[in-house]
PDB file of N, CA and C in Angstrom:
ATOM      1  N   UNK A   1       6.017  -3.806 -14.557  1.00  0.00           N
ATOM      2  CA  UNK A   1       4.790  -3.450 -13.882  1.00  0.00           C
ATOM      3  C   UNK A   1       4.754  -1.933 -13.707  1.00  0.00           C
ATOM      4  N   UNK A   2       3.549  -1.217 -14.175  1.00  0.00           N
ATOM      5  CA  UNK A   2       3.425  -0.072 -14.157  1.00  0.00           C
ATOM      6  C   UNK A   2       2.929   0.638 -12.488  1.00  0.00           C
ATOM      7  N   UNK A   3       2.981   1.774 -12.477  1.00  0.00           N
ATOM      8  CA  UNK A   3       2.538   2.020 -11.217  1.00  0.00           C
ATOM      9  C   UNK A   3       0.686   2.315 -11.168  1.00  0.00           C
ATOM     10  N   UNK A   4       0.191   2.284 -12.479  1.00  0.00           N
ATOM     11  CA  UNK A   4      -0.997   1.980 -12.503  1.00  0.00           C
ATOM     12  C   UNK A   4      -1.706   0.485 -12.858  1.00  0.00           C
ATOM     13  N   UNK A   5      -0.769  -0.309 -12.320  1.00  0.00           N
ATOM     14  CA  UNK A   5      -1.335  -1.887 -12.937  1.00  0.00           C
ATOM     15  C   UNK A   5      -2.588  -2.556 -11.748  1.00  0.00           C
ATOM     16  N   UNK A   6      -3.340  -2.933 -12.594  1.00  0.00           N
ATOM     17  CA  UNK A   6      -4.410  -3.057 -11.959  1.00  0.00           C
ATOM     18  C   UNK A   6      -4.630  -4.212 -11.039  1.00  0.00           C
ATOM     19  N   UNK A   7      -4.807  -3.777  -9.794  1.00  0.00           N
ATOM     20  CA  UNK A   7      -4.849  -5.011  -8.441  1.00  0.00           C
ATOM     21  C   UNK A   7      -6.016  -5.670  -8.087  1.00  0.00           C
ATOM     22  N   UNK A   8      -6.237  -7.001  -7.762  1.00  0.00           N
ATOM     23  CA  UNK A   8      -7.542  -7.582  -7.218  1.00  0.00           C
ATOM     24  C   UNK A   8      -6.717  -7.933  -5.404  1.00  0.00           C
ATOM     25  N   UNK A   9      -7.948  -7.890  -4.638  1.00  0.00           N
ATOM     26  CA  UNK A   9      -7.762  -8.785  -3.890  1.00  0.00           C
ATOM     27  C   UNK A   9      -8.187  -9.948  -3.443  1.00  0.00           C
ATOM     28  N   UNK A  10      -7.835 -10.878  -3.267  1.00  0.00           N
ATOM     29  CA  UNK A  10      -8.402 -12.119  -3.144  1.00  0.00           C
ATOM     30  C   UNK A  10      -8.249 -12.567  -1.478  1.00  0.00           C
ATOM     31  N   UNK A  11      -9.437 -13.324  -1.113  1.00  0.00           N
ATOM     32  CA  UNK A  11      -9.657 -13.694   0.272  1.00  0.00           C
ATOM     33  C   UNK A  11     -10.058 -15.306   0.049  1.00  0.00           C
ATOM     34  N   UNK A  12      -9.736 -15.931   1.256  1.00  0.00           N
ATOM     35  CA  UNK A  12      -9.653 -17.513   1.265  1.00  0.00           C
ATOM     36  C   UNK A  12     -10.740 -17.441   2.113  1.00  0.00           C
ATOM     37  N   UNK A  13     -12.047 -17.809   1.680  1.00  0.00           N
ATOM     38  CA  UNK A  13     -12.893 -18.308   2.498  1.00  0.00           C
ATOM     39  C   UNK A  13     -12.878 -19.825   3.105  1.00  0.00           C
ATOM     40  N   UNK A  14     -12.805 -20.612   2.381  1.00  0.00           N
ATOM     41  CA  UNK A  14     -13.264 -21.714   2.513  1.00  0.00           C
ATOM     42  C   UNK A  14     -11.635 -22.697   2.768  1.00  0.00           C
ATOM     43  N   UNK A  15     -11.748 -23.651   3.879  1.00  0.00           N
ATOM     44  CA  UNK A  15     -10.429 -24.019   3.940  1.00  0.00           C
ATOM     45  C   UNK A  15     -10.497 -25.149   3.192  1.00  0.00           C
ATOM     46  N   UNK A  16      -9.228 -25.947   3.442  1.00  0.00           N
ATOM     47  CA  UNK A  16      -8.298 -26.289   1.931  1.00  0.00           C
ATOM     48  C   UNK A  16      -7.803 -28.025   2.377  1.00  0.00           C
ATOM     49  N   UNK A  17      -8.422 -28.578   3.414  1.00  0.00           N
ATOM     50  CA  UNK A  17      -8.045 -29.298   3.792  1.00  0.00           C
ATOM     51  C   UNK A  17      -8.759 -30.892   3.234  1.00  0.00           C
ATOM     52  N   UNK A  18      -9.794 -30.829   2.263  1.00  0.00           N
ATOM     53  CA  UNK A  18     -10.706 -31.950   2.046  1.00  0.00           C
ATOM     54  C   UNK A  18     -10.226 -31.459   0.342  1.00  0.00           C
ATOM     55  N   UNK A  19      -9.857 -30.611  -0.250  1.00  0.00           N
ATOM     56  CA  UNK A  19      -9.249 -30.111  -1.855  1.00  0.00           C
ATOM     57  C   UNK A  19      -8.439 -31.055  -2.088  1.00  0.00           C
ATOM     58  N   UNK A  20      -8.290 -31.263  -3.784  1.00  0.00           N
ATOM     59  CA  UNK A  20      -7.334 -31.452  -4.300  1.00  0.00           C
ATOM     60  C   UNK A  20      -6.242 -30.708  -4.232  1.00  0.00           C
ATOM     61  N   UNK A  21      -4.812 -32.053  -4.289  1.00  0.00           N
ATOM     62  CA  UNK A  21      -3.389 -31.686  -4.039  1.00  0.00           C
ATOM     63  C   UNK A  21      -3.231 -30.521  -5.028  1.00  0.00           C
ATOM     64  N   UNK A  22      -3.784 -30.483  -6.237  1.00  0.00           N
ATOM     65  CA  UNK A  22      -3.252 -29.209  -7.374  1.00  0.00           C
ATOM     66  C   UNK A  22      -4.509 -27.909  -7.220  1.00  0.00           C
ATOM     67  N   UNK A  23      -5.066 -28.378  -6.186  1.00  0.00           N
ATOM     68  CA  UNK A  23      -5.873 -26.989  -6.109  1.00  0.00           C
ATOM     69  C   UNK A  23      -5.279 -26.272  -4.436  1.00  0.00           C
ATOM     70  N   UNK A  24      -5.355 -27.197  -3.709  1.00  0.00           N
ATOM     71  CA  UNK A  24      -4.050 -26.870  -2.085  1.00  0.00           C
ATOM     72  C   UNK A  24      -2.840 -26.086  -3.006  1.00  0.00           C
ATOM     73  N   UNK A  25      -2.403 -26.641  -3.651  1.00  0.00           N
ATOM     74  CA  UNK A  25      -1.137 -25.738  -4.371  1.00  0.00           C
ATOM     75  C   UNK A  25      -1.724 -24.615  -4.991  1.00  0.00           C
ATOM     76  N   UNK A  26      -2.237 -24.323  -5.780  1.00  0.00           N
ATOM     77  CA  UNK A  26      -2.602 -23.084  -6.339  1.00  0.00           C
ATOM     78  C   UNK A  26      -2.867 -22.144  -5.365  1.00  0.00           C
ATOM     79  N   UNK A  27      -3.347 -22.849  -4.666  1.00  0.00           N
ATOM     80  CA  UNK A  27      -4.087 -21.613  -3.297  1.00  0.00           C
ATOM     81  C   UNK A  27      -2.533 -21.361  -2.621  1.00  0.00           C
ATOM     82  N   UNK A  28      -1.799 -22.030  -2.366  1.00  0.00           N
ATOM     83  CA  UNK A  28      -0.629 -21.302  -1.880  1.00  0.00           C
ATOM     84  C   UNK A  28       0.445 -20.645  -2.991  1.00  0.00           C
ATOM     85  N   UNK A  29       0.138 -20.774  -4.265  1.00  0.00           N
ATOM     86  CA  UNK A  29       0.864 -20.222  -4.853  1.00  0.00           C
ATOM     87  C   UNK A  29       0.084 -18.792  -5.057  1.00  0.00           C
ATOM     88  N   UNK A  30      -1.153 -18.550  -4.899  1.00  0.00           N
ATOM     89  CA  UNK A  30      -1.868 -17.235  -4.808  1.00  0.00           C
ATOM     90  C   UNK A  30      -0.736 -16.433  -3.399  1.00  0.00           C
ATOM     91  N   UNK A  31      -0.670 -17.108  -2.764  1.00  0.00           N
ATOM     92  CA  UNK A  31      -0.027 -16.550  -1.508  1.00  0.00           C
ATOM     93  C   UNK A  31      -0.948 -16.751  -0.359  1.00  0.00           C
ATOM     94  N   UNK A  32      -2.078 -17.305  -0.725  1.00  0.00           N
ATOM     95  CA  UNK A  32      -2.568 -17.574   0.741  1.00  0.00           C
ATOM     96  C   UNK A  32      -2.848 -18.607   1.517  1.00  0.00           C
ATOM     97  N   UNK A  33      -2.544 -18.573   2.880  1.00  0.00           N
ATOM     98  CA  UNK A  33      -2.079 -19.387   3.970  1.00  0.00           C
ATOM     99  C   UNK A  33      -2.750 -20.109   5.118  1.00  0.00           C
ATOM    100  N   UNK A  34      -3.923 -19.108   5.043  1.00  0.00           N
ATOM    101  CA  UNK A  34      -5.147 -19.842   5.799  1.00  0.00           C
ATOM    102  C   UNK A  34      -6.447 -19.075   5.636  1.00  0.00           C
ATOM    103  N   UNK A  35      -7.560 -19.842   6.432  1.00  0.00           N
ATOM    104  CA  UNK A  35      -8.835 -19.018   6.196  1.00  0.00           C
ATOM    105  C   UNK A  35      -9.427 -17.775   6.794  1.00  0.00           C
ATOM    106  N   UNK A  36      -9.177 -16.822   5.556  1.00  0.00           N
ATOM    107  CA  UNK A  36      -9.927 -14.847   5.440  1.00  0.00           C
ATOM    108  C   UNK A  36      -9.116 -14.564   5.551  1.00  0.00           C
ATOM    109  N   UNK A  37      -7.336 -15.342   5.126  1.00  0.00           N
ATOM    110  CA  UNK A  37      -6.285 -14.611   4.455  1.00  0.00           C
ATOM    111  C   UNK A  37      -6.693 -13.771   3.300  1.00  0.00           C
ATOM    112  N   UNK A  38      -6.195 -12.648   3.432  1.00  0.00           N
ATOM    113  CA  UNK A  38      -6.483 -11.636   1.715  1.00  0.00           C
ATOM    114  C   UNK A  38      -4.918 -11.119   1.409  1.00  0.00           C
ATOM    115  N   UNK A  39      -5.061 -10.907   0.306  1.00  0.00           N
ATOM    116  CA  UNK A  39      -3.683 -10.991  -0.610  1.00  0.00           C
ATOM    117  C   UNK A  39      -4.303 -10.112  -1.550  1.00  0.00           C
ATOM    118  N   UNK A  40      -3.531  -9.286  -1.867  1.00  0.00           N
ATOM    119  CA  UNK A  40      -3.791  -7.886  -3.059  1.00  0.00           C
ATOM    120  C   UNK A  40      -2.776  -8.269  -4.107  1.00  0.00           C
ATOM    121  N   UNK A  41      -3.309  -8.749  -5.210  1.00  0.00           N
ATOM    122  CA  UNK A  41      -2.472  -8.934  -6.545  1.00  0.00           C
ATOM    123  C   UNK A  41      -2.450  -8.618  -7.890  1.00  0.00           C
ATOM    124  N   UNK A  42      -1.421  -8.570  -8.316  1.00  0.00           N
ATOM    125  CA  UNK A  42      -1.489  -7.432 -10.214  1.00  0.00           C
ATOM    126  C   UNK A  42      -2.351  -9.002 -10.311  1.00  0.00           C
ATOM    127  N   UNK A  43      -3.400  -8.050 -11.625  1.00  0.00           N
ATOM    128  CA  UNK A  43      -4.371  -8.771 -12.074  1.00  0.00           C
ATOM    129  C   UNK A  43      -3.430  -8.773 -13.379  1.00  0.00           C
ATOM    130  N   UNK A  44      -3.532 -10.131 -13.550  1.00  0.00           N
ATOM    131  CA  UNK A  44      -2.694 -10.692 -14.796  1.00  0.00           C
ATOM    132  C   UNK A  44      -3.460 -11.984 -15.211  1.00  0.00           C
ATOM    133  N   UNK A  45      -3.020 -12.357 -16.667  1.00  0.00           N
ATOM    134  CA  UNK A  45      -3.886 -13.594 -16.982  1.00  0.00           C
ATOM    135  C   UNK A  45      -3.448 -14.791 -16.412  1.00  0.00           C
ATOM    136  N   UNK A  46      -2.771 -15.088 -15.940  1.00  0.00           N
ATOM    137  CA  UNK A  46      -2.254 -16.151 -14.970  1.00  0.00           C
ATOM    138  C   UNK A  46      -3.006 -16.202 -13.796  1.00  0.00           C
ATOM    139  N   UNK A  47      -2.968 -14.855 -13.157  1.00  0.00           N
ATOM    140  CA  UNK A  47      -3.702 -14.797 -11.987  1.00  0.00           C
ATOM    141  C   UNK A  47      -5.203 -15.063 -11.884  1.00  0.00           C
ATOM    142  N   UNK A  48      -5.706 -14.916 -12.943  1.00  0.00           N
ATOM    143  CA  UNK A  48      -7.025 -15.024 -13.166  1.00  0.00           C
ATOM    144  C   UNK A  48      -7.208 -16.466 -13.279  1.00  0.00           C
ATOM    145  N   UNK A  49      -6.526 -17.041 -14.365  1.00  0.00           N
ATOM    146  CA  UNK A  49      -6.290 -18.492 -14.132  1.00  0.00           C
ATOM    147  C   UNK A  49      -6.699 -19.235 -12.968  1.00  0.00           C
ATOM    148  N   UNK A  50      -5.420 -19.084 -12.055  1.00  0.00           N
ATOM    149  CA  UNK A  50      -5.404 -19.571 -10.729  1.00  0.00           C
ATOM    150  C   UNK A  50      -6.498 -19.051 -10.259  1.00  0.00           C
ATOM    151  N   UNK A  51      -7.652 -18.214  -9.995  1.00  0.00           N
ATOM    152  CA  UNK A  51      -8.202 -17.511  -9.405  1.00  0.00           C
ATOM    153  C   UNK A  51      -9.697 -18.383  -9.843  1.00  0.00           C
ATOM    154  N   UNK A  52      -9.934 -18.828 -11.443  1.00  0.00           N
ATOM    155  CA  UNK A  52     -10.958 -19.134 -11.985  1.00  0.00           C
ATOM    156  C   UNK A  52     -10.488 -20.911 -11.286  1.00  0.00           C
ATOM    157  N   UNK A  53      -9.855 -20.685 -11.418  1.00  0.00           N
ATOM    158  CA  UNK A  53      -9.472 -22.431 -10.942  1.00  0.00           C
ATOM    159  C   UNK A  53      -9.680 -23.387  -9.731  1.00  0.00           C
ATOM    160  N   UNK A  54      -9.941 -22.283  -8.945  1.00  0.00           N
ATOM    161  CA  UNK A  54      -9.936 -22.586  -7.102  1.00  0.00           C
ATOM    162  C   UNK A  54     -11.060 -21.783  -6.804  1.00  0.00           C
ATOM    163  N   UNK A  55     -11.782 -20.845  -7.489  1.00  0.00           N
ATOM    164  CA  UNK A  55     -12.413 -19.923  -7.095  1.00  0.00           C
ATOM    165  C   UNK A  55     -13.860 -20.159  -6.527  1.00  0.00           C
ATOM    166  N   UNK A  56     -14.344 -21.284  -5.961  1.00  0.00           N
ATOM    167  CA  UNK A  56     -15.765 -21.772  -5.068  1.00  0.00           C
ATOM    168  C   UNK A  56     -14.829 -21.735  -3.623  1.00  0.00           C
ATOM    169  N   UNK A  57     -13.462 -21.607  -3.541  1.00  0.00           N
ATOM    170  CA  UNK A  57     -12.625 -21.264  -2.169  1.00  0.00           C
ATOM    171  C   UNK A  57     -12.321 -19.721  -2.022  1.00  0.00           C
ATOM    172  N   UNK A  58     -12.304 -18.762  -3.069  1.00  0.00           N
ATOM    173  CA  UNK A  58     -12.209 -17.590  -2.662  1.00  0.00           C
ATOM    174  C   UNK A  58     -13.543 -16.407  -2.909  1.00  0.00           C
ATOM    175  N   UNK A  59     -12.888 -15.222  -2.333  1.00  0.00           N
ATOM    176  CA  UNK A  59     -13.983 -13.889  -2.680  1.00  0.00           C
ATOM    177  C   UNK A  59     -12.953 -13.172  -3.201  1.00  0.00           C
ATOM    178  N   UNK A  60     -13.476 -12.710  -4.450  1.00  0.00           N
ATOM    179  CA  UNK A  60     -12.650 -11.966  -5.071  1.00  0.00           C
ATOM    180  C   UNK A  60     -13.082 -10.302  -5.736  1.00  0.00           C
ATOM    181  N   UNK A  61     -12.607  -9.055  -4.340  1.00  0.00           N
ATOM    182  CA  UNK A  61     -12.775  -7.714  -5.136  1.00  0.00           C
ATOM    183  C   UNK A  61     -11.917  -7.048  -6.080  1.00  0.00           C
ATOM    184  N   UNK A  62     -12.502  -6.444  -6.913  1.00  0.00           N
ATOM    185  CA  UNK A  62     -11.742  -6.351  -8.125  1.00  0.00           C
ATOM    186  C   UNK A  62     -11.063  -4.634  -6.900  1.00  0.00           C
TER     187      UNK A  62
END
């Protein structure tokens, strides 16, 4: 990881408690823990993944 690698942050709007078991997991494997948690992360294609995957639960600034 470079010291210019490019970060998003992601915020948990919407809670997680009526979701699917593999979408509850993704959201904690983002790192976040409850609702208008934000988490700043290298934007990677994985992350985007997870991000496109769960993403009607988060806000995401680039």
């Amino acid at each position: 990881m470079t010291a210019a690698a490019k970060k998003v942050k992601v915020t948990l709007v919407k809670g997680i408690a009526r979701t699917r078991k593999d979408h509850r997991e993704t959201v904690r494997g983002l790192g976040l823990k409850w609702t208008n948690h934000t988490v700043e992360l290298v934007d990677t294609p994985s992350v985007r993944g997870m991000i496109n995957k769960v993403g009607y639960l988060l806000k995401v600034a680039e």
